[in-house]
Protein backbone atom coordinates (compact mmCIF):
# COMPACT_ATOMS: atom_id res chain seq x y z
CA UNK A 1 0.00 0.00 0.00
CA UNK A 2 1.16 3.33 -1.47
CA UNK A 3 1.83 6.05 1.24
CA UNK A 4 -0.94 8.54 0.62
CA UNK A 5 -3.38 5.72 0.78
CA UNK A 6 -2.94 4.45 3.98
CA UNK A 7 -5.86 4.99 6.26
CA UNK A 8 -2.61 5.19 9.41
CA UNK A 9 -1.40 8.09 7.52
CA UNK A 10 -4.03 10.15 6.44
CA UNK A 11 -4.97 10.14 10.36
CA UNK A 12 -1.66 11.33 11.27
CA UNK A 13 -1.14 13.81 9.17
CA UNK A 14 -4.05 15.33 9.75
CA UNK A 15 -3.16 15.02 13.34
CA UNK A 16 0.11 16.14 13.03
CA UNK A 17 -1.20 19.90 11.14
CA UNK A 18 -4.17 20.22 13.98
CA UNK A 19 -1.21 19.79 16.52
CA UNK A 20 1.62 21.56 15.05
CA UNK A 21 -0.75 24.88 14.57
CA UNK A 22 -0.41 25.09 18.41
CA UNK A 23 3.06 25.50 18.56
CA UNK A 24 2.55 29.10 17.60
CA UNK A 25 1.20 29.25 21.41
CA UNK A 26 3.78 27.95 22.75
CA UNK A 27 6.90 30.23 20.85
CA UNK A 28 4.63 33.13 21.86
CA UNK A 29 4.16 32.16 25.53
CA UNK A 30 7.75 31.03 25.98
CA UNK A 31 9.03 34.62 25.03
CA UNK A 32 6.85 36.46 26.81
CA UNK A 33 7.96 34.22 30.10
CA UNK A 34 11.27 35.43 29.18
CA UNK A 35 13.10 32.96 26.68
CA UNK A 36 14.92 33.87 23.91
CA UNK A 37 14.38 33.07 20.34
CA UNK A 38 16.60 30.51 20.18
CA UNK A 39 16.31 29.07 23.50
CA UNK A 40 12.81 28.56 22.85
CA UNK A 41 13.72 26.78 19.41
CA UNK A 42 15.82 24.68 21.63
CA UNK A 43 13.49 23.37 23.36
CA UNK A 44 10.96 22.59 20.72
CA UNK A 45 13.83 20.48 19.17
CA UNK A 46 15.45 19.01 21.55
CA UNK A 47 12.79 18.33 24.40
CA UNK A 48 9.97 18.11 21.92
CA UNK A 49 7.33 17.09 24.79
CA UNK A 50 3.94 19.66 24.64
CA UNK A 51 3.02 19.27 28.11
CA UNK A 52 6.75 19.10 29.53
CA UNK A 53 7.67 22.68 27.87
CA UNK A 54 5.03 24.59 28.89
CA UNK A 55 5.85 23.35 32.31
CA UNK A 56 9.77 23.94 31.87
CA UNK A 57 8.07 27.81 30.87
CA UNK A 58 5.56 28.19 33.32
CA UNK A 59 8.49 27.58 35.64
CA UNK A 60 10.90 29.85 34.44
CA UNK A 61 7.85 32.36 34.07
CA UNK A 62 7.02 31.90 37.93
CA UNK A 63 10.60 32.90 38.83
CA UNK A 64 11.99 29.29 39.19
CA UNK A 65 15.15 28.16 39.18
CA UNK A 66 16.65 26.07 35.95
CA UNK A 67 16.66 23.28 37.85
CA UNK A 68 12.98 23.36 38.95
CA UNK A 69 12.29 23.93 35.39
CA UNK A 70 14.20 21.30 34.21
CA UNK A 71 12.54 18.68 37.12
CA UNK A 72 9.26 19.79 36.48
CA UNK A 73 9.75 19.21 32.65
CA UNK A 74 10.75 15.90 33.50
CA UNK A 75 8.45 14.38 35.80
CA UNK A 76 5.57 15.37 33.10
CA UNK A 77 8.37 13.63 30.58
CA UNK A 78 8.22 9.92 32.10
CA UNK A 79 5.47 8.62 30.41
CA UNK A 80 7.01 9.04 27.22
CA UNK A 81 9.70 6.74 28.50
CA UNK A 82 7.10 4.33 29.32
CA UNK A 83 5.67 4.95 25.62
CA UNK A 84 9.43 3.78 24.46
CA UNK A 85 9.14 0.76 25.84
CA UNK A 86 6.08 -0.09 24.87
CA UNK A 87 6.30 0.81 21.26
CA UNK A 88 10.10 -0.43 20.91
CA UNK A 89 7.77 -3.80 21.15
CA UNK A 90 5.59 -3.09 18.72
CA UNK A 91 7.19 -1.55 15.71
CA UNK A 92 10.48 -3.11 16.28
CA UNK A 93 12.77 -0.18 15.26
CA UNK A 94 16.65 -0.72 14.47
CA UNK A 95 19.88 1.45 14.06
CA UNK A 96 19.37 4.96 13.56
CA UNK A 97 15.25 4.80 13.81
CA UNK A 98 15.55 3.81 17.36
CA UNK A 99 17.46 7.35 18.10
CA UNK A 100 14.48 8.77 15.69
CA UNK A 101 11.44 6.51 17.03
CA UNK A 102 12.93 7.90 20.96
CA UNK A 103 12.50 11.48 20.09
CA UNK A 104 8.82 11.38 18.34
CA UNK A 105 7.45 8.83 21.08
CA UNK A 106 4.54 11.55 22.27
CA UNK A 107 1.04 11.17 22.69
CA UNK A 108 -0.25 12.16 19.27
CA UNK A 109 2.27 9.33 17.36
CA UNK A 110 1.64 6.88 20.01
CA UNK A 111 -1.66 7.09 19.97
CA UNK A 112 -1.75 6.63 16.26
CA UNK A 113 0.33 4.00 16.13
CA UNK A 114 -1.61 1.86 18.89
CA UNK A 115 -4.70 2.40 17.18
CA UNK A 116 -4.13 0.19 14.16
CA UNK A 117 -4.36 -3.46 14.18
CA UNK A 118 -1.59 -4.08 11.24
CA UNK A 119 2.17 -4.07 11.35
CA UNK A 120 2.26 -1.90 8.57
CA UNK A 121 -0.43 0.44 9.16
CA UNK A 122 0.92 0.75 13.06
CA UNK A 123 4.54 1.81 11.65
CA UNK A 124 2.81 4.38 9.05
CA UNK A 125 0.92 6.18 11.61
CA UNK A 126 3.71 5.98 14.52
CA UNK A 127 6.12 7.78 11.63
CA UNK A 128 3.57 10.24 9.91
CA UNK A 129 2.17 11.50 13.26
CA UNK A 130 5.71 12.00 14.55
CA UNK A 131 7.60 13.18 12.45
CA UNK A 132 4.54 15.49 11.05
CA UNK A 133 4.18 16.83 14.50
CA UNK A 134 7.76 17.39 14.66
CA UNK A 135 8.06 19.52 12.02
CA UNK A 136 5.04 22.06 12.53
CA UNK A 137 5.24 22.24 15.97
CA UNK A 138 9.12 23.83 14.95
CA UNK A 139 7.80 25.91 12.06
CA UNK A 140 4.57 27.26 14.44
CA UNK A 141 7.33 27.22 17.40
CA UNK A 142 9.58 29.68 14.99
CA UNK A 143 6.60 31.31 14.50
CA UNK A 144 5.22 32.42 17.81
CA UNK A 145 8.31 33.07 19.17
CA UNK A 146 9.33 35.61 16.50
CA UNK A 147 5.32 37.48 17.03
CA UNK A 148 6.45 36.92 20.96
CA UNK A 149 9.78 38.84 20.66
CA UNK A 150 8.28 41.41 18.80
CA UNK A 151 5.51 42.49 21.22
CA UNK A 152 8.46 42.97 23.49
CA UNK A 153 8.37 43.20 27.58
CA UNK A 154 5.09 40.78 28.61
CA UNK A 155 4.27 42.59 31.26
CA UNK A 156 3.09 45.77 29.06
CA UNK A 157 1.05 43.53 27.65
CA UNK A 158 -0.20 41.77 30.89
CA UNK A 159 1.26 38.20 29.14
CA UNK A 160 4.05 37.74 32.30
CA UNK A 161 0.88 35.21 33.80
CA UNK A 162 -0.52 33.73 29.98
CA UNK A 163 2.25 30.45 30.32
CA UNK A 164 0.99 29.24 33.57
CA UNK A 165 -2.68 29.89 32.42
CA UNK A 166 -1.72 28.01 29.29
CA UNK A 167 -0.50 24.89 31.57
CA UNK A 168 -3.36 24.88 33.41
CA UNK A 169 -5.38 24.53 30.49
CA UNK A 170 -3.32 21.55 29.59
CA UNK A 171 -4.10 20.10 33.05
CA UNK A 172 -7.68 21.06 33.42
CA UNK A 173 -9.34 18.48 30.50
CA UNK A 174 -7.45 15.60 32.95
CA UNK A 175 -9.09 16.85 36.48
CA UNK A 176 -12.52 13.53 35.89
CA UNK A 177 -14.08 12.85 38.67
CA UNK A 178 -13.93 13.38 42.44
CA UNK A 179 -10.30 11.87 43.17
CA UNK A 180 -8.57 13.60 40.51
CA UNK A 181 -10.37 16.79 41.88
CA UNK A 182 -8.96 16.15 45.32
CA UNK A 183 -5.99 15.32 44.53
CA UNK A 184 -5.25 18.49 42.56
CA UNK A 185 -6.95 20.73 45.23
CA UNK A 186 -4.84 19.06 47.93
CA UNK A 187 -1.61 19.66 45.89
CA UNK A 188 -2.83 22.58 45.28
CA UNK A 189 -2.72 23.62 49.07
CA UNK A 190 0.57 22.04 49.47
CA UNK A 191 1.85 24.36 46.66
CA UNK A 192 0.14 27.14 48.77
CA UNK A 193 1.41 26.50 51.74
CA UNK A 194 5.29 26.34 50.39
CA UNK A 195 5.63 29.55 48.65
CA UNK A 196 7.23 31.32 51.39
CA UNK A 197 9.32 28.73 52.40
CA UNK A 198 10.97 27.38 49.67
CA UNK A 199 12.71 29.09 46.24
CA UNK A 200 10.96 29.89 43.37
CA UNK A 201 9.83 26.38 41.07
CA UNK A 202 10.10 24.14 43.90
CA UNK A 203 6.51 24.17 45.39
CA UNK A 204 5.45 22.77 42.07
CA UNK A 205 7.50 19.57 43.25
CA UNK A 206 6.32 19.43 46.82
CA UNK A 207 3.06 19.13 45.28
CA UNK A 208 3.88 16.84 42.17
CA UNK A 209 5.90 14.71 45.78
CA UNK A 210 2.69 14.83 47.56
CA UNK A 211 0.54 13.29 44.22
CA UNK A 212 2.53 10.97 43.81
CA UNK A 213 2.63 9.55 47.28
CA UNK A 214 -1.46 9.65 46.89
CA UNK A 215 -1.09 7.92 44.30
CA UNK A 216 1.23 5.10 46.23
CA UNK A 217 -0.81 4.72 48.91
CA UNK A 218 -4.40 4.91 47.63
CA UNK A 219 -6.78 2.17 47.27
CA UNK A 220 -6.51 -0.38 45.05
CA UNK A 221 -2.96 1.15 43.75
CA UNK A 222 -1.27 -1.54 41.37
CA UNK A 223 -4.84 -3.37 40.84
CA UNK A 224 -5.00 -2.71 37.04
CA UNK A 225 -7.33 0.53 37.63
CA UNK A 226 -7.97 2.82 34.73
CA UNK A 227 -7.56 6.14 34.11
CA UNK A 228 -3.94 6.83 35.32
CA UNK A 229 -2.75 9.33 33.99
CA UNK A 230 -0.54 7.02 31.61
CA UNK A 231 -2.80 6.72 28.47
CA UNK A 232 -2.10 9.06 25.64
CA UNK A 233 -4.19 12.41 25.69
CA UNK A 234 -5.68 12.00 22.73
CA UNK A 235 -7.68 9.18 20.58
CA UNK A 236 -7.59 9.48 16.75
CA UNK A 237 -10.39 7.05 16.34
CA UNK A 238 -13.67 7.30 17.82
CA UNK A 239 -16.60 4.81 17.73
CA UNK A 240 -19.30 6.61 15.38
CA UNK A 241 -22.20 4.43 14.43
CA UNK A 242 -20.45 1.85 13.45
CA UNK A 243 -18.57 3.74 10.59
CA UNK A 244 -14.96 3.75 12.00
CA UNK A 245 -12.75 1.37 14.01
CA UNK A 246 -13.36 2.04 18.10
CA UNK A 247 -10.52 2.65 19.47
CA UNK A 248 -10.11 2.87 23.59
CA UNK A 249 -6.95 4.28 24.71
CA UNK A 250 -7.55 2.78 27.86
CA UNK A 251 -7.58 -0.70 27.06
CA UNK A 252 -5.07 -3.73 27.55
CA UNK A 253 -4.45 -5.52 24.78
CA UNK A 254 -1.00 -6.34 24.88
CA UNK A 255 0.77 -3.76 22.56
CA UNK A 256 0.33 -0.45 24.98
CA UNK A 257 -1.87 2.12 26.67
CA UNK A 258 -3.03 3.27 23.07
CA UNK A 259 1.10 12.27 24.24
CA UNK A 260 2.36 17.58 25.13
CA UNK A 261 2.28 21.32 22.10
């Protein structure tokens, strides 16, 4: 099957264009926070992780440290780890496309990839989504950061605040149900309750400490529950009248959990 006939493909590209447009958001946001132009290109490239820059930014834009940046970043990072290993069993990559496959394991090409039933189809959408991603999230990175810079000082523009907002938006759509809620408004008091006693960045991992220790010790921990936080954000394929494959990013069927931008 030719390329620009596979159903894999056509999904992730068109993935891959939806998410890439929001890179412009974060180029923007991660100047006004007080990155340069090419810092902010840096991290596009290099960390490549949505969810994990803005909260490197919203860091930096709180007055943090580098290093409370850099340990927020990766504590939202480690499920992309835990992507690696579960895709290096599925599509199987070798020599240079392991370094490759590592870099563009995210949500969006995970996702993708998870959602197909054939070899073929699975490696298709892994690559298109990923590497599509890759390279408008940099262009719409570029992009935002350059209509950042030029607005100049954020704080004329009442922007110094817009990177944590934009994180919290990120977090928000994950807040279901009444233990998520408590656990974020307990964390949330932690966070609180450290400001004045602790530098800049670091209540953000008191409270990320505190979740995961709730997260240890509650209930039924280890049991097979749903819903942990580990599944990719997204799901490319929805169940619609019977007119397109279901896919559940939730469920276990051997090959992975089945995400930034």
């Amino acid at each position: 099957m030719k390329l620009r006939d596979s159903p894999a493909a056509k999904i992730g590209a068109s993935i891959a264009i939806a998410t890439g447009l929001y890179g412009v958001s974060f180029g923007a946001l991660s100047v006004a926070s007080g990155m340069s132009f090419w810092q902010t290109m840096a991290l596009s490239l290099l960390l490549f992780s949505g969810g994990s820059q803005f909260a490197f930014i919203g860091v930096i834009a709180g007055g943090g440290s580098g290093l409370a940046a850099m340990s927020a970043s990766a504590l939202l990072g480690i499920r992309n780890g835990v992507y690696g290993m579960q895709l290096n069993a599925l599509l199987r990559p070798s020599g240079w496309r392991r370094f490759a496959a590592a870099h563009v394991t995210i949500d969006e090409s995970t996702a993708t990839a998870t959602g197909q039933s054939e070899p073929d189809e699975q490696k298709r959408g892994f690559w298109v989504a990923g590497l599509g991603i890759f390279l408008f999230w940099n262009i719409m990175t570029a992009v935002g950061a350059f209509v950042g810079d030029a607005l100049g000082d954020p704080k004329q523009w009442g922007l110094d605040g817009a990177a944590v907002a934009a994180f919290l938006g990120l977090l928000w759509p994950r807040i279901k149900g009444f233990q998520p809620a408590a656990i974020a408004v307990v964390c949330a008091v932690v966070t609180l309750l450290a400001v004045p006693f602790v530098p800049a960045g670091v209540p953000i991992l008191v409270a990320a400490l505190v979740a995961g220790l709730i997260g240890w010790f509650r209930p039924g921990h280890g049991a097979g529950h749903d819903g942990d936080g580990m599944e990719p954000d997204i799901e490319p394929y929805r169940h619609d009248a019977g007119t397109h494959p279901a896919h559940d990013s939730r469920r276990g069927d051997g090959v992975g959990e089945g995400a930034g931008g």
